[in-house]
Protein backbone atom coordinates (compact mmCIF):
# COMPACT_ATOMS: atom_id res chain seq x y z
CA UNK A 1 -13.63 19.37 -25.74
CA UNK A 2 -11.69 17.52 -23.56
CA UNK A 3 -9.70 19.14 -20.54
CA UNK A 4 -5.71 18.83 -20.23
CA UNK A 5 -6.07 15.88 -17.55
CA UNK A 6 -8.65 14.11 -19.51
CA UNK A 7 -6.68 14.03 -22.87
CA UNK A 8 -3.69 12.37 -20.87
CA UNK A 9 -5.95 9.76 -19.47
CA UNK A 10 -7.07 9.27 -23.43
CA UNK A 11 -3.59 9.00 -24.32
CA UNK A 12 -2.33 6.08 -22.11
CA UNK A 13 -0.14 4.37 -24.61
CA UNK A 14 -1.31 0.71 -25.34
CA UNK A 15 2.38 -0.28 -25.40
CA UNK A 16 5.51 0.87 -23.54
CA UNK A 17 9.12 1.03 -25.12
CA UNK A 18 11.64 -0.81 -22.69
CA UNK A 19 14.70 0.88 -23.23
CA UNK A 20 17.19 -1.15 -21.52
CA UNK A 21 20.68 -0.84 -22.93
CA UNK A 22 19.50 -0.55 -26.76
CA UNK A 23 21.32 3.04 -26.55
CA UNK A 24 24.66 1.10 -26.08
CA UNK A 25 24.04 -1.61 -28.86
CA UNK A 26 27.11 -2.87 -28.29
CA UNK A 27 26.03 -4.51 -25.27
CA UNK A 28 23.39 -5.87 -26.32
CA UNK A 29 24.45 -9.25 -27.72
CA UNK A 30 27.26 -10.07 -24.17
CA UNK A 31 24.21 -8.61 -21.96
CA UNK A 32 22.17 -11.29 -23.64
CA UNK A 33 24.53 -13.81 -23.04
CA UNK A 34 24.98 -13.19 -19.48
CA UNK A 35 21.41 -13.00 -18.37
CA UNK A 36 20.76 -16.19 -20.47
CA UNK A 37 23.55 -18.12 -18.59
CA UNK A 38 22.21 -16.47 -14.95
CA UNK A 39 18.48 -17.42 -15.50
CA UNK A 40 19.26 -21.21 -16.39
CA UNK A 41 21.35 -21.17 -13.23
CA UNK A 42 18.93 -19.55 -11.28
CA UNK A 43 15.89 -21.75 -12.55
CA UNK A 44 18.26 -25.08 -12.04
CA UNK A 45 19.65 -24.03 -8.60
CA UNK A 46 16.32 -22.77 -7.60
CA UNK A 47 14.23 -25.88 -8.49
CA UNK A 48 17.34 -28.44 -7.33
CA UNK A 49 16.67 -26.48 -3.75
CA UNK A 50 13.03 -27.41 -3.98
CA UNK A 51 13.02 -30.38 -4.93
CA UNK A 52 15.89 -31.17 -1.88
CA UNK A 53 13.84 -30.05 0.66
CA UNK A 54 10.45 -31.52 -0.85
CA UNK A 55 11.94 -35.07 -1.15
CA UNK A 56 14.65 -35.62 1.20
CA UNK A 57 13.51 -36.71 4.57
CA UNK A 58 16.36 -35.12 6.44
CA UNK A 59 15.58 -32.05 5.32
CA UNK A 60 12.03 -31.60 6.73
CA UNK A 61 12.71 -28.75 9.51
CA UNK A 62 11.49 -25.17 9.99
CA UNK A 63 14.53 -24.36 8.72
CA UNK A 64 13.96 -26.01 5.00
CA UNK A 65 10.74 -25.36 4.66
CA UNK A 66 11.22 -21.34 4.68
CA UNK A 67 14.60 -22.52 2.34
CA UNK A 68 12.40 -23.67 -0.18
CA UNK A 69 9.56 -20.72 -0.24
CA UNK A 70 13.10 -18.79 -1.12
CA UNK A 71 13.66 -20.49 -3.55
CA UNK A 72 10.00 -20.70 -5.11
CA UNK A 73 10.29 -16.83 -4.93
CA UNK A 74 13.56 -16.70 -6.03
CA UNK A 75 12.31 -18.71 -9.22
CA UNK A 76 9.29 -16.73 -9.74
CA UNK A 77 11.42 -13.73 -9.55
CA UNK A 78 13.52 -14.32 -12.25
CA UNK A 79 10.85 -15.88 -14.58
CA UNK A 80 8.80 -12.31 -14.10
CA UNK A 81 11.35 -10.15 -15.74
CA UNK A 82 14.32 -12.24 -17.74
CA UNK A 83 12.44 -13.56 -20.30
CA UNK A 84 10.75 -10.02 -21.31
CA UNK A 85 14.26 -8.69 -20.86
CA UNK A 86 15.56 -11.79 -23.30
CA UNK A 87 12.73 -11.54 -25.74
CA UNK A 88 13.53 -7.59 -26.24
CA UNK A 89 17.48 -7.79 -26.22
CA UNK A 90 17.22 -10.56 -29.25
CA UNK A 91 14.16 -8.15 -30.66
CA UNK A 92 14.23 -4.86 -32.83
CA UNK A 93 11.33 -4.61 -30.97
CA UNK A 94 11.53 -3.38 -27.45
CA UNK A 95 7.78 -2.96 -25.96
CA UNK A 96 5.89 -4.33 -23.51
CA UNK A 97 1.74 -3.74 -23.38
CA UNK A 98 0.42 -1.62 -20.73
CA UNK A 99 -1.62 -4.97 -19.46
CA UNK A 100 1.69 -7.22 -19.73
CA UNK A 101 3.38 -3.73 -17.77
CA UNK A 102 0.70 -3.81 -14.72
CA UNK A 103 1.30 -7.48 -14.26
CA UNK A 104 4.93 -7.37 -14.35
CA UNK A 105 5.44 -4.51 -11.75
CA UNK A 106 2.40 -5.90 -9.27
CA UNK A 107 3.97 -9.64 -9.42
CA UNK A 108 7.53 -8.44 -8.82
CA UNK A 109 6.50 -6.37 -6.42
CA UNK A 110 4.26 -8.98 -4.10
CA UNK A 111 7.27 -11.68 -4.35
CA UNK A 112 10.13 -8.68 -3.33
CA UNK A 113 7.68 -7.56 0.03
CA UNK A 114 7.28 -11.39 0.31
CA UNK A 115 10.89 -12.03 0.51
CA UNK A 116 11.19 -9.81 2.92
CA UNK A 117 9.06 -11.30 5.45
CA UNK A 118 10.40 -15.17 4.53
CA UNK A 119 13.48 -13.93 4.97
CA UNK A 120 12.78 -12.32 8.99
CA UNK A 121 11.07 -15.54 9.43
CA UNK A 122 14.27 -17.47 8.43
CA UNK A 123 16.47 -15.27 11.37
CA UNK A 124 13.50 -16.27 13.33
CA UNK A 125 13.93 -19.78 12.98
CA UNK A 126 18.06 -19.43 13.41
CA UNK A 127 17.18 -17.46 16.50
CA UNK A 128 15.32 -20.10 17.97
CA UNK A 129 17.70 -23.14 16.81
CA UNK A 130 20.67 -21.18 18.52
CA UNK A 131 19.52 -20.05 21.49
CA UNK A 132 16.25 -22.45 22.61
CA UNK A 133 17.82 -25.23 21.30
CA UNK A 134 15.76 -27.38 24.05
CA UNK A 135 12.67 -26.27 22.87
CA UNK A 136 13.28 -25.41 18.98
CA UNK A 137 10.55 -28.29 17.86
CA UNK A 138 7.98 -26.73 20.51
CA UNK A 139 8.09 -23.16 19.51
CA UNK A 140 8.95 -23.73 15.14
CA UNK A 141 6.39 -26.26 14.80
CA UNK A 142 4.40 -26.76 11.69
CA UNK A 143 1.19 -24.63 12.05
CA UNK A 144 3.76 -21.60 13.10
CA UNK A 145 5.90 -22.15 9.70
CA UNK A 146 2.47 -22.76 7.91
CA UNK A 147 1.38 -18.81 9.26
CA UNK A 148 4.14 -17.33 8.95
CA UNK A 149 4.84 -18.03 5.50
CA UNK A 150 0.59 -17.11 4.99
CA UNK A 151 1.57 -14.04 6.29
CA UNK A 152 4.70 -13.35 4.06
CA UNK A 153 2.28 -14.20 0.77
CA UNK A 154 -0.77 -11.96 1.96
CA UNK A 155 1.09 -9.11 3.29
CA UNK A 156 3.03 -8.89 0.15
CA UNK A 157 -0.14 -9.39 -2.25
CA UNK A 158 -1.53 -6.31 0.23
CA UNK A 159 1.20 -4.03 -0.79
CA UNK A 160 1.24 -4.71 -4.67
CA UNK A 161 -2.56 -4.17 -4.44
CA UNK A 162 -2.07 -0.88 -3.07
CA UNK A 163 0.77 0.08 -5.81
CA UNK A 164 -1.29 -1.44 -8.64
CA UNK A 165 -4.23 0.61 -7.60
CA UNK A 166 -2.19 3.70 -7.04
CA UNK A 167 0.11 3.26 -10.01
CA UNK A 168 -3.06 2.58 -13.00
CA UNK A 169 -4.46 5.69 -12.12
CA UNK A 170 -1.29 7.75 -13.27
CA UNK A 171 -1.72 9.46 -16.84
CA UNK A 172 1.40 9.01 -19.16
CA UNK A 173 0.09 11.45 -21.53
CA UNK A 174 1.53 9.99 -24.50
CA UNK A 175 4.80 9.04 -22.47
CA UNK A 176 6.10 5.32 -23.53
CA UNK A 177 9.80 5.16 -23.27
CA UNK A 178 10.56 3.48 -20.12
CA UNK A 179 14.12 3.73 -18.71
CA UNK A 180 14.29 0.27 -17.82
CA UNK A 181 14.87 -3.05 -18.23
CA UNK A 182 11.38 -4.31 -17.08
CA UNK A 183 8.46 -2.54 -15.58
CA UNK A 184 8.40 -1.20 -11.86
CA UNK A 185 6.54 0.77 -10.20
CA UNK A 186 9.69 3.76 -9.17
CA UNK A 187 10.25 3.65 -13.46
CA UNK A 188 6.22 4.37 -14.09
CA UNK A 189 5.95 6.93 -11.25
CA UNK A 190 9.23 8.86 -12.70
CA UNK A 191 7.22 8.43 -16.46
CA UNK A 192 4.14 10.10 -15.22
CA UNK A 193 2.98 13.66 -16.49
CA UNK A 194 1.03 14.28 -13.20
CA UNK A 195 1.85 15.39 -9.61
CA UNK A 196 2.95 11.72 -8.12
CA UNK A 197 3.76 13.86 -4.38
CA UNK A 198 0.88 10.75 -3.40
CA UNK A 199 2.50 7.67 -4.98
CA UNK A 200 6.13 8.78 -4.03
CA UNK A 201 5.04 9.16 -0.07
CA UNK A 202 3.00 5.86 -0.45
CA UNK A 203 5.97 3.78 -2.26
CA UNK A 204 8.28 5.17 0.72
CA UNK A 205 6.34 4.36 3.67
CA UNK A 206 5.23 0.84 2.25
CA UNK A 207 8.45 0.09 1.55
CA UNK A 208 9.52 1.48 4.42
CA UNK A 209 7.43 -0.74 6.50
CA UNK A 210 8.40 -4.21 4.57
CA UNK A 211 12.33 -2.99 4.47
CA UNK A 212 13.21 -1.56 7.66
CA UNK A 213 10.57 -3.72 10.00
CA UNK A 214 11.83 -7.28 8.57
CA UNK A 215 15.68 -6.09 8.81
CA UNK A 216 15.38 -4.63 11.72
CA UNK A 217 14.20 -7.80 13.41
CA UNK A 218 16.68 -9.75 11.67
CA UNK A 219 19.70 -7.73 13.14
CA UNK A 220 17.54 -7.99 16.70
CA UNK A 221 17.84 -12.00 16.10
CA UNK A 222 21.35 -12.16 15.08
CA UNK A 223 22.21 -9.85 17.99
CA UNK A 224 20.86 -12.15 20.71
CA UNK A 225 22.47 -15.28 18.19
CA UNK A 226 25.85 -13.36 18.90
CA UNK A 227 25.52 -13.20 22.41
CA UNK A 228 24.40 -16.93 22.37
CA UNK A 229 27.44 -17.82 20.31
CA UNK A 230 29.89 -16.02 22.40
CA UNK A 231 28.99 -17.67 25.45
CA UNK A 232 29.84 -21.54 23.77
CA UNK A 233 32.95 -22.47 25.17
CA UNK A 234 33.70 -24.92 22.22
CA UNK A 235 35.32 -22.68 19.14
CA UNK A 236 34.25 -25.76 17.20
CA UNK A 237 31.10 -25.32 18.16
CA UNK A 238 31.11 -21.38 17.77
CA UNK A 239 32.17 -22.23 14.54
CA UNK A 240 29.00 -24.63 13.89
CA UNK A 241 26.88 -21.86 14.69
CA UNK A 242 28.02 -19.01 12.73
CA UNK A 243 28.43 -21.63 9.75
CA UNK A 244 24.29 -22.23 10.28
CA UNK A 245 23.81 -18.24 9.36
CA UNK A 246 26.27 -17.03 7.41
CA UNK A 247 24.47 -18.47 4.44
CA UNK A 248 21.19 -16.44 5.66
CA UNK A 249 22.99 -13.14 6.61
CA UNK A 250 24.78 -13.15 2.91
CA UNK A 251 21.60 -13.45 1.47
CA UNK A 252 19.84 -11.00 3.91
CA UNK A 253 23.05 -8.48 2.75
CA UNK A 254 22.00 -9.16 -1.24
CA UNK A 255 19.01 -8.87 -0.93
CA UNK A 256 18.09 -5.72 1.24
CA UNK A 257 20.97 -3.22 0.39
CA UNK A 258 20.09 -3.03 -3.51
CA UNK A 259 16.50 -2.58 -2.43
CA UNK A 260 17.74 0.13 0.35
CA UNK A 261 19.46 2.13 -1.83
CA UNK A 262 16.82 1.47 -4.94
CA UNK A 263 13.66 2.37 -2.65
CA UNK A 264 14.70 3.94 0.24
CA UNK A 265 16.20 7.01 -1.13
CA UNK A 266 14.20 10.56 -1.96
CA UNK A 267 12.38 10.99 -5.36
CA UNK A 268 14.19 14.03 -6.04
CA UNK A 269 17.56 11.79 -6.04
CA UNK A 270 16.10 8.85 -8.15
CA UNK A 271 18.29 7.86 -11.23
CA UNK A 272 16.66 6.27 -13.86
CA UNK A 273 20.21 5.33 -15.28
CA UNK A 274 21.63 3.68 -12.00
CA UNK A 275 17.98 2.36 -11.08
CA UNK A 276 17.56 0.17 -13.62
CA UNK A 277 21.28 -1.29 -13.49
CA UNK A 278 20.48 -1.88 -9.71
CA UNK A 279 17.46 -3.43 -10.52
CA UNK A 280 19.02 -6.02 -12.85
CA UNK A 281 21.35 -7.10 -9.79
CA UNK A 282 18.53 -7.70 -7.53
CA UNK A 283 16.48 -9.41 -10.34
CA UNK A 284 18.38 -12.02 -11.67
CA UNK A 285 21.62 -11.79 -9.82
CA UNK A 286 20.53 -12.26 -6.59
CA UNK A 287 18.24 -15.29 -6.99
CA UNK A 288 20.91 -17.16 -8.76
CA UNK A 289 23.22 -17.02 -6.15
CA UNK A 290 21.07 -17.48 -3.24
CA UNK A 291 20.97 -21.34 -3.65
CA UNK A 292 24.39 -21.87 -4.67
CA UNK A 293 25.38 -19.55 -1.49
CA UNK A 294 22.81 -22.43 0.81
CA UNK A 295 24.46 -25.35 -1.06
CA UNK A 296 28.19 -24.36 -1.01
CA UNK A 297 27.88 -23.60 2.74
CA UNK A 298 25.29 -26.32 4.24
CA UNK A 299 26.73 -29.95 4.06
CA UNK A 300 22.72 -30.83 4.56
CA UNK A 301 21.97 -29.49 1.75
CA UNK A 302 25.23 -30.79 -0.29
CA UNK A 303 24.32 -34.05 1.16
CA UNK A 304 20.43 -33.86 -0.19
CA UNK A 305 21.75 -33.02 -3.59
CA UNK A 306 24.02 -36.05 -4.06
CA UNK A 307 21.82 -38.02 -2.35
CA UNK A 308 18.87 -36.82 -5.43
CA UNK A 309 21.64 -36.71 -7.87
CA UNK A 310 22.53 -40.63 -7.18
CA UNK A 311 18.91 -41.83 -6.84
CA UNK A 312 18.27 -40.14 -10.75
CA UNK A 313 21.33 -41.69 -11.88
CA UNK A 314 20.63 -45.16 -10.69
CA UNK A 315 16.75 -44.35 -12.50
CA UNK A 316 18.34 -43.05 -15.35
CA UNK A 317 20.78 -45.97 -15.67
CA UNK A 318 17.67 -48.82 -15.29
């Protein structure tokens, strides 16, 4: 005979049942549409700000080159979840393997701790350009963009490692209806039949740690970037310099406060209902705006696309 904690280990299902919205059918079929039209923006904007900062020879700063590991995230983001979430809204069937599961939630979660970082390294990079203008190519030079985006990757794979190896040991005992739109790691915790007191306090300090320590260094940054601004007696040139970050501090504000309030809040106040519609905004709405939001705001970047946009044309047209 088996014992109780044994038989749930036995009875891991092989498949889980992503429930999404299929208890508002309804929605299903608009839903569709508007995730469809979001993740063809979000793949063309994404790769357009790649390929811009790849290519275009004015384009090849610090600055760019943490732009465009963004935007590679921001891609791989979107192509982790949305097409499950497609497939299943245009399927009677809504499941997802356990394997397919485990990948999902340990991919999304290495790119969202990896954003994190990119993104402190990005007010790093703005902190320098604004207030050691002098010495901006001495301090951002290549090697330092080349580690800190190393770190951003391997720190990120570290924490998904962790929640992988924490998460697969949870029994399910039977349980396969997940609350979600795609697999992550709060949804499987909250499905669990076993004490998860370990996983909740290792999820909150983790995330605690990537959050809080990134943010908290990019309001240090933009505070010192105020005082630097505020001291340039040119409001043109005031101007100039806010323009340079707004784009970054929008993004910073998308990006962290859905993950704040997702993450950062107690177990005992988790909602599965209002998780899972958060989760959709930082999943797919997010990424698509984020190069749109560098585009419509940097005339570098407008420049780089017109300037790609002409050259194909002129291919095209031969």
């Amino acid at each position: 005979m088996r014992s109780a904690n044994q038989s749930c280990f036995w009875d891991t299902p092989k498949d889980f049942i992503l429930l999404g919205i299929s208890d508002r059918p309804w929605l299903e079929l608009p839903v569709f549409v508007v995730l469809l039209v979001f993740y063809i923006l979000a793949v063309l904007g994404n790769i357009s700000i790649i390929l811009v900062s790849q290519l275009d020879p004015q384009l090849q700063s610090p600055m760019y080159v943490f732009l465009s590991h963004l935007s590679f995230l921001d891609l791989c983001y979107t192509t982790t979840t949305v097409p499950q979430m497609l497939f299943n809204m245009g399927s009677s069937r809504k499941t997802i393997s356990y394997g397919g599961c485990t990948v999902q939630y340990a991919i999304f979660h290495w790119l969202g701790c990896t954003e994190c970082v990119v993104l402190a390294a990005m007010a790093l990079d703005r902190y320098v350009a604004i207030c050691e203008p002098l010495r901006y190519a001495i301090i951002m030079h290549r090697p330092l963009c080349q580690r800190l985006v190393a770190t951003a990757w391997l720190s990120g794979f570290g924490n998904s490692l962790v929640q992988v190896i924490l998460t697969v040991q949870l029994p399910f005992c039977g349980r396969q209806v997940l609350n979600n739109f795609f697999c992550e790691v709060p949804a499987m915790i909250k499905l669990s039949c076993a004490d998860t007191t370990a996983n909740d306090a290792t999820l909150a300090v983790l995330v605690a740690f990537f959050v809080l320590v990134p943010l908290a260094l990019i309001l240090l940054s933009y505070g010192f970037i105020a005082q630097a601004v505020m001291r340039i007696q040119s409001s043109r040139g005031r101007r100039k310099a806010f323009g340079t970050c707004s784009s970054h501090l929008l993004v910073v504000s998308l990006f962290y406060l859905p993950a704040i309030y997702m993450y950062l809040q107690p177990p005992s106040s988790y909602s599965q209902e209002q998780g899972k519609f958060i989760s959709l905004f930082y999943s797919i709405i997010t990424p698509t705006l984020n190069p749109f939001i560098y585009t419509l705001r940097n005339k570098d970047v407008k420049g780089a696309l017109g300037r790609l946009l002409a050259r194909t044309g002129r291919l095209c047209g031969r």
